[in-house]
Protein backbone atom coordinates (compact mmCIF):
# COMPACT_ATOMS: atom_id res chain seq x y z
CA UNK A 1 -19.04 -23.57 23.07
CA UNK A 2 -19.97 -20.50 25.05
CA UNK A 3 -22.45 -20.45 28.13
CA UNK A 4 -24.85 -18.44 25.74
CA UNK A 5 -24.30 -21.61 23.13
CA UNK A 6 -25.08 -24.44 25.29
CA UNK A 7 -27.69 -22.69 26.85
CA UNK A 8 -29.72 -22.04 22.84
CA UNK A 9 -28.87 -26.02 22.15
CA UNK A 10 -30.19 -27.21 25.50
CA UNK A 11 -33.36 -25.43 24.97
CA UNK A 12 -33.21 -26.94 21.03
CA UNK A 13 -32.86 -30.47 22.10
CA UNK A 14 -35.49 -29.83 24.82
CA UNK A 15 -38.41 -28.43 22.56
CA UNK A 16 -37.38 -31.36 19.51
CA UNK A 17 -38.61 -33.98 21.02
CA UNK A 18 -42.58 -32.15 21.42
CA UNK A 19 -42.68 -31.38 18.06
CA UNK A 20 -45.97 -32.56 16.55
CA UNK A 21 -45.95 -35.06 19.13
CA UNK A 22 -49.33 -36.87 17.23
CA UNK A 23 -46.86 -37.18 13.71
CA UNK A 24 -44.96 -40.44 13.95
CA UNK A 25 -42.16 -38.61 11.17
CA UNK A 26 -41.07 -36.26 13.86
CA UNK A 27 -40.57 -39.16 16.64
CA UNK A 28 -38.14 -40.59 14.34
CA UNK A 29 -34.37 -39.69 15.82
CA UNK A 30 -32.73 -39.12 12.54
CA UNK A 31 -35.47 -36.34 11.85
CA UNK A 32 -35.24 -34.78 15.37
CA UNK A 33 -31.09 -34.78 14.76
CA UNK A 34 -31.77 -33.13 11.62
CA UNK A 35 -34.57 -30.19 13.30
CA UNK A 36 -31.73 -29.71 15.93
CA UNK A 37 -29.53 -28.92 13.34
CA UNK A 38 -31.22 -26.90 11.25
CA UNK A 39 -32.92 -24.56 14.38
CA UNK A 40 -29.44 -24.40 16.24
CA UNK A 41 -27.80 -23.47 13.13
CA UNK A 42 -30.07 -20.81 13.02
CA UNK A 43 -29.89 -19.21 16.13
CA UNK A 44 -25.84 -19.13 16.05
CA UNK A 45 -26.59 -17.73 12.72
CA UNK A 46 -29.08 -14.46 14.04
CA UNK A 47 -28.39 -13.59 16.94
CA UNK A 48 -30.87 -10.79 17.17
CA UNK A 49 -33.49 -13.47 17.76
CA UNK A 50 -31.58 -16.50 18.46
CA UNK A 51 -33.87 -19.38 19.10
CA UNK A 52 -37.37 -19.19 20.69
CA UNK A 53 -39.99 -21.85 21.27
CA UNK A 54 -42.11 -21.84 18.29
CA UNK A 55 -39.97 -21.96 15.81
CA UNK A 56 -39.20 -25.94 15.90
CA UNK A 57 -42.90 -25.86 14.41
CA UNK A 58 -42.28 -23.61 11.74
CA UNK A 59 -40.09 -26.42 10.27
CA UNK A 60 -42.96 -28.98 10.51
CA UNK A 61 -44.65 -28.32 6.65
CA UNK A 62 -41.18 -27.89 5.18
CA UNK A 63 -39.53 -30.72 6.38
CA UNK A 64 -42.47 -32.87 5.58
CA UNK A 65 -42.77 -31.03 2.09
CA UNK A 66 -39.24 -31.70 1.29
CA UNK A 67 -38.67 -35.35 2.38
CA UNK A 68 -41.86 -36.33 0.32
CA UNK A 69 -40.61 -34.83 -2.44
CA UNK A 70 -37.11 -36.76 -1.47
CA UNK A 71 -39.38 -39.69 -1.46
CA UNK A 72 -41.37 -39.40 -4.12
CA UNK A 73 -44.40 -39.84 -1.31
CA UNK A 74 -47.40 -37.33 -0.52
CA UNK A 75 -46.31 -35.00 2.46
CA UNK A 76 -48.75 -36.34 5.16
CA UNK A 77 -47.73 -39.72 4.56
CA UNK A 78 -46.16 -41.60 7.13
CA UNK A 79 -42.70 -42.08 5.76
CA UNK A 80 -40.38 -45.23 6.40
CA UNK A 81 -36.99 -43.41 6.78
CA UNK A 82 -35.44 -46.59 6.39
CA UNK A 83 -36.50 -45.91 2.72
CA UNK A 84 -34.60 -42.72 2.56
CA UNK A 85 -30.74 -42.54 2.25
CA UNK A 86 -28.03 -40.27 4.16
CA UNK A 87 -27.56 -38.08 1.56
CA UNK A 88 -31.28 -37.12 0.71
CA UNK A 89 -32.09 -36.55 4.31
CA UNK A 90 -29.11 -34.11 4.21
CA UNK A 91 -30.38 -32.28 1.33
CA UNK A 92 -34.11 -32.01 3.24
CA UNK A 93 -32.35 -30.92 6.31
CA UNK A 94 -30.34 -28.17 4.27
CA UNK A 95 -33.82 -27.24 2.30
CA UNK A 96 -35.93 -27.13 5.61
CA UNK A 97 -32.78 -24.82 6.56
CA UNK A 98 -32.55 -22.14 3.75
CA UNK A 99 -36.24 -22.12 3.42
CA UNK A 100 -37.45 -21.59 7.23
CA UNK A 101 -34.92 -18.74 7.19
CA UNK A 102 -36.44 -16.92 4.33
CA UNK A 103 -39.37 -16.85 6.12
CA UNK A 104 -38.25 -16.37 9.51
CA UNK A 105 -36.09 -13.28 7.93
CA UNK A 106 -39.14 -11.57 7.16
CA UNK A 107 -40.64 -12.43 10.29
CA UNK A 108 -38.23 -11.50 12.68
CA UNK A 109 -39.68 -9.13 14.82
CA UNK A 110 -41.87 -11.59 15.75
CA UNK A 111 -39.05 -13.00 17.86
CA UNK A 112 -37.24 -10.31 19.30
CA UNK A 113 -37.66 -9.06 22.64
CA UNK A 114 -41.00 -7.73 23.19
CA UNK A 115 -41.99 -9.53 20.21
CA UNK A 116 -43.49 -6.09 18.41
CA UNK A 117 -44.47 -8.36 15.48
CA UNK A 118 -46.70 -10.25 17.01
CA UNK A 119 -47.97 -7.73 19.25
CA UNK A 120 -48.98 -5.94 16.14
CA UNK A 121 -50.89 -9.08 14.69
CA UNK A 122 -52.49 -9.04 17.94
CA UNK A 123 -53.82 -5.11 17.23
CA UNK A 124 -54.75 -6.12 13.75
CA UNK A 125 -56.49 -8.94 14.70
CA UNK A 126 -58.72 -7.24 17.02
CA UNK A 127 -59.57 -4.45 15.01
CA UNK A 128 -60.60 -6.70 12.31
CA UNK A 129 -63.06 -8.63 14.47
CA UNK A 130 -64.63 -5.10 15.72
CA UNK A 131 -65.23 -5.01 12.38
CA UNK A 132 -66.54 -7.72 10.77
CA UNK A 133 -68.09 -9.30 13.83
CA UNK A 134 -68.73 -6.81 16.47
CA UNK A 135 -71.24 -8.97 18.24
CA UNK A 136 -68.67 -11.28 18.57
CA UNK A 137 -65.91 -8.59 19.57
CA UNK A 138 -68.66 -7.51 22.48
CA UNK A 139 -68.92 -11.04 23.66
CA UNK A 140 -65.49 -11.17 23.85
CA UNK A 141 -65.21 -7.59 26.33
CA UNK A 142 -68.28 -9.00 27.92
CA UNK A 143 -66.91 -12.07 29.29
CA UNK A 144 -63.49 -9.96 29.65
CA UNK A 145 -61.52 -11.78 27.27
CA UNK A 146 -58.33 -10.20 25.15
CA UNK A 147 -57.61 -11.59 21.58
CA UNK A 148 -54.27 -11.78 22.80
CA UNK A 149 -54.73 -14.66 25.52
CA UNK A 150 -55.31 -17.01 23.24
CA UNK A 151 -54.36 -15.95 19.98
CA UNK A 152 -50.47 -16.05 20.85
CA UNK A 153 -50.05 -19.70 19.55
CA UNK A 154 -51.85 -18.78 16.45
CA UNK A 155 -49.19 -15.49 15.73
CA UNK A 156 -46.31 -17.32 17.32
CA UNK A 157 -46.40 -20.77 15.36
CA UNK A 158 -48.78 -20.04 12.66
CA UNK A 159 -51.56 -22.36 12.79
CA UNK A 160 -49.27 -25.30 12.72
CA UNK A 161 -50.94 -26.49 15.60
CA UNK A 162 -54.21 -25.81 15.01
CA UNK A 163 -54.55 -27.27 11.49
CA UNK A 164 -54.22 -30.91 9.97
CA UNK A 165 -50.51 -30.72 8.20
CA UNK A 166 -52.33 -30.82 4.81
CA UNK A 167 -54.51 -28.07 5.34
CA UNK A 168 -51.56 -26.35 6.71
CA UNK A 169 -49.46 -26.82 3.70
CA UNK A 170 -52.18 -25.57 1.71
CA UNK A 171 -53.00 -22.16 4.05
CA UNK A 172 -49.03 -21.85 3.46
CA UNK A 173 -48.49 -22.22 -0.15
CA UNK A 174 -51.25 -18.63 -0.22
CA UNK A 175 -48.94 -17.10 2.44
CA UNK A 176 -46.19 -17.83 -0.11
CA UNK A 177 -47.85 -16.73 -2.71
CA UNK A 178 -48.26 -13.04 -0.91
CA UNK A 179 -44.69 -12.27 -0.64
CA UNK A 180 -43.90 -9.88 1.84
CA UNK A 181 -46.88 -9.97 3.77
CA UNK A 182 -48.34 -13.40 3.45
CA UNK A 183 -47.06 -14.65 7.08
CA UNK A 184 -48.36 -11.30 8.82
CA UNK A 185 -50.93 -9.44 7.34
CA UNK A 186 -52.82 -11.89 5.38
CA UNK A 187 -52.34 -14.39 8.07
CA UNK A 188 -54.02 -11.83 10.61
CA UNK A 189 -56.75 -12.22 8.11
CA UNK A 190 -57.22 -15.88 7.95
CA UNK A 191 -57.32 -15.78 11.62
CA UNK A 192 -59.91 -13.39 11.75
CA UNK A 193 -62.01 -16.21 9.53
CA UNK A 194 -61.41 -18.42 11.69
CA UNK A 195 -62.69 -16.99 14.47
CA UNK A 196 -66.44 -15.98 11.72
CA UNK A 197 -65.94 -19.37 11.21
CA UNK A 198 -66.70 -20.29 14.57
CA UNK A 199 -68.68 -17.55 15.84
CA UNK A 200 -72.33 -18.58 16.55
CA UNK A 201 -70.28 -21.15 18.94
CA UNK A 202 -67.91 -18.56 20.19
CA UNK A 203 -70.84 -16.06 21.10
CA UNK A 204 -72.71 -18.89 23.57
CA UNK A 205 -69.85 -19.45 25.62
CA UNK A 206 -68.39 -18.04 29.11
CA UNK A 207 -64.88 -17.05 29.46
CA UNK A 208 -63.37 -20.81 30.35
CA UNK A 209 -65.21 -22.41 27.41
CA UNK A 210 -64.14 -19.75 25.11
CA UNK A 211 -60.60 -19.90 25.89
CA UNK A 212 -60.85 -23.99 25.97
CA UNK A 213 -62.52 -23.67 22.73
CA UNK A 214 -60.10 -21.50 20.87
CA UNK A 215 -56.80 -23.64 22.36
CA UNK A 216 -58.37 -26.92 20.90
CA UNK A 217 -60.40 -26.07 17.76
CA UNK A 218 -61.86 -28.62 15.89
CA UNK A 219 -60.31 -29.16 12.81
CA UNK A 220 -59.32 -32.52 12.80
CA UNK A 221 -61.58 -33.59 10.41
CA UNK A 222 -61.13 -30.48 7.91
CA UNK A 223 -60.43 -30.79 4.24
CA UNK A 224 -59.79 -28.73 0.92
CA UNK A 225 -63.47 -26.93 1.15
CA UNK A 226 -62.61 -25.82 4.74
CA UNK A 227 -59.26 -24.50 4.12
CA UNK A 228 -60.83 -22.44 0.58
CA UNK A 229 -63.97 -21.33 2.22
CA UNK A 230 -61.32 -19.28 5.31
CA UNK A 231 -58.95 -18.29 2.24
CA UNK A 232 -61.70 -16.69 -0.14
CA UNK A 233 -62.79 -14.81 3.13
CA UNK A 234 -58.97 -13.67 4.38
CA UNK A 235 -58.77 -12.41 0.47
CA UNK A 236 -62.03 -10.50 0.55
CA UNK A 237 -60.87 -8.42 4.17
CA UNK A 238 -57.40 -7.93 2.35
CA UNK A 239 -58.85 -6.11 -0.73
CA UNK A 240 -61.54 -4.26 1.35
CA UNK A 241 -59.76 -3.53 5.00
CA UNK A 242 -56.08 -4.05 4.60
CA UNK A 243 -55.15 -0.05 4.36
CA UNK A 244 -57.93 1.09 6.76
CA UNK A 245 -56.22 -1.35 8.98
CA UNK A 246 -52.80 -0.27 9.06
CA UNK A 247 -54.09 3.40 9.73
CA UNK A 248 -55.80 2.42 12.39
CA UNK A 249 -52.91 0.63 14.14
CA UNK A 250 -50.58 3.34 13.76
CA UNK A 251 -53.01 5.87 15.04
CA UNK A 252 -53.92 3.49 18.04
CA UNK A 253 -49.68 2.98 18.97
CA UNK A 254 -47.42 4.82 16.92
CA UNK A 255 -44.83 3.01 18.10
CA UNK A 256 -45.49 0.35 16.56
CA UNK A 257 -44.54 2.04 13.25
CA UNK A 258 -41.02 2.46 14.28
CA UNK A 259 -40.74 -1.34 12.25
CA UNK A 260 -39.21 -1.34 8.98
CA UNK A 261 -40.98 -4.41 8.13
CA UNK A 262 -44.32 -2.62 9.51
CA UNK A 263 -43.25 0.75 7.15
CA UNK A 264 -42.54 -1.51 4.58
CA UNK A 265 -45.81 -3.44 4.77
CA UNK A 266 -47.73 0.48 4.51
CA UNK A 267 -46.18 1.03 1.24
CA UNK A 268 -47.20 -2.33 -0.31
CA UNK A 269 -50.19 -1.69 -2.48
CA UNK A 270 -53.06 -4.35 -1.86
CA UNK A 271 -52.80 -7.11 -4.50
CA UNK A 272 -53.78 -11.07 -4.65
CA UNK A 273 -51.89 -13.75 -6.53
CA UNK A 274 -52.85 -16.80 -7.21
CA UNK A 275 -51.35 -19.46 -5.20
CA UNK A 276 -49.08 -22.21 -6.79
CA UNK A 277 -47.74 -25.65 -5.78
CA UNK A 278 -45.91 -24.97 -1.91
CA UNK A 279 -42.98 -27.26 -3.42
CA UNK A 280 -42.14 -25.53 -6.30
CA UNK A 281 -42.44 -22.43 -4.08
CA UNK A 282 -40.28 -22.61 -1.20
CA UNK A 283 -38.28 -24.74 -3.95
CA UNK A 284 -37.37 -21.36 -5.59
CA UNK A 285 -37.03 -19.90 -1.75
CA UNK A 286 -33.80 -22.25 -1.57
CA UNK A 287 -32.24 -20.04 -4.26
CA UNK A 288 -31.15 -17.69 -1.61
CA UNK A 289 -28.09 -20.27 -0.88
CA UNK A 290 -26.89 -19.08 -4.29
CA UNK A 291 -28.10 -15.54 -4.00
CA UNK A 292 -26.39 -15.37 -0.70
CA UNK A 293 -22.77 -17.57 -2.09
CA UNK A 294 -23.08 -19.50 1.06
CA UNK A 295 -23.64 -23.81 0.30
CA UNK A 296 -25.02 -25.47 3.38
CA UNK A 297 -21.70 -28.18 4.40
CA UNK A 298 -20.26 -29.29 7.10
CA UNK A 299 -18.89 -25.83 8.43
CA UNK A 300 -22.18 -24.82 9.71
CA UNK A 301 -23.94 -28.59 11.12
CA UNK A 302 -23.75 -28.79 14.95
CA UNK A 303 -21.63 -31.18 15.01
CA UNK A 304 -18.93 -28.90 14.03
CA UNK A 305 -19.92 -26.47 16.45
CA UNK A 306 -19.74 -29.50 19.11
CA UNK A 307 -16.50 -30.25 18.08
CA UNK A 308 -14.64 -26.93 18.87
């Protein structure tokens, strides 16, 4: 392996282990050998990005998705991997694999250097609040806070840690469900609720409480009619907002608009569909190993690459 190589793993095998550190599934080691896998893999695989902290999150809902389905268990259950055979946890690994890619492919800039992606999130997001809750947005300048202090988690890892895993899974299977723009835009959006959600709160608070606030919200307890209520508001600023939006970023840093995925996100017209099961979903993500004529084997696993 190169210095480059060993460098991406050590940083792999360091961030493994504090993956959803409160989930008893991910302190299991045959799960962490598999996420090391599957996120080293990746980074040998696009080098553009490589690996960077964050994404050992992003495989959190699949994985869990996946090896209930495997298991013919609900996805926040606390599996017994005892229970679960070589061969199934191989084709879970594979599926967290080819399906975190898709997504990550169309989320890449969100990973590069400078991260433009996420700095644009960060734009959108803040333009929306001016917006919808400018008493809130004045709070926020008054106490001389930036969106972008604390909203970095939220862009970076999506919500994964901010949200019970089957709320999560359900907030995914909509960003799914919006194609190209489901894990940017339209997540912007249900960030934005969020933040309405929480606003009479938000708007009594000094800077350290805000920011305290914001890095541990409380949504431990949340259920179905949480998750809907900041959904059926994310879809209303997406029919009214999305295009005024996007102007308005471009106008405010052009440069910004030198992404293809941003240029590509203009020309989409504004359009909801309704959401369907996440499994079947990222199910028919997992196609791209066919699409693509590569099979996930033992060419690509890490132990191959440790062996040469």
């Amino acid at each position: 392996m190169t210095e480059h190589e060993q460098e991406v793993l050590r940083q792999v095998q360091a961030d493994v282990p504090r993956t959803a550190p409160d989930m008893k599934l991910f302190r299991n080691h045959c799960v962490q050998s598999c996420l090391e896998k599957l996120l080293f893999t990746w980074a040998m695989r696009h080098p553009a990005s490589s690996y960077v902290q964050g994404m050992n999150d992003l495989a959190i809902p699949l994985f869990a998705v996946f090896l209930g389905d495997n298991c013919n268990a609900a996805a926040t259950d606390n599996l017994g991997m005892n229970d679960v055979s070589d061969q199934a946890l191989a084709e879970v690994e594979a599926d967290t694999y080819w399906c975190l890619s898709a997504i990550l492919v169309k989320i890449q800039d969100h990973y590069t250097p400078d991260q433009p992606g996420i700095q644009r999130m960060n734009f959108r997001l803040e333009e929306l609040i001016e917006r919808v809750d400018p008493e809130l947005s004045s709070h926020f300048k008054e106490q001389g806070i930036e969106i972008c202090l604390f909203t970095f988690k939220w862009m970076n890892c999506l919500l994964v840690r901010e949200l019970p895993l089957h709320c999560l899974i359900r907030v995914w299977d909509t960003y799914l469900s919006e194609e190209e723009r489901g894990f940017d835009a339209f997540h912007v959006n249900v960030c934005a609720a969020c933040l309405k959600k929480f606003s009479t709160q938000l708007k009594t608070m000094n800077y350290d409480e805000i920011f305290f606030f914001v890095q541990n919200l409380p949504t431990s307890d949340w259920g179905d009619e949480q998750v809907e209520m900041l959904l059926s508001q994310a879809f209303v600023w997406q029919s009214s907002l999305e295009e005024i939006l996007d102007r308005e970023i471009i106008m405010k840093d052009p440069q910004l608009s030198r992404s293809s995925s941003f240029k590509l996100a203009i020309q989409r017209a504004v359009e909801t569909t309704s959401t369907v099961n996440i499994a079947q979903k990222i199910a028919c993500i997992a196609t791209l190993k066919q699409a693509t004529m590569e099979t996930w084997n033992t060419s690509i696993r890490i132990t191959d690459f440790l062996s040469h």
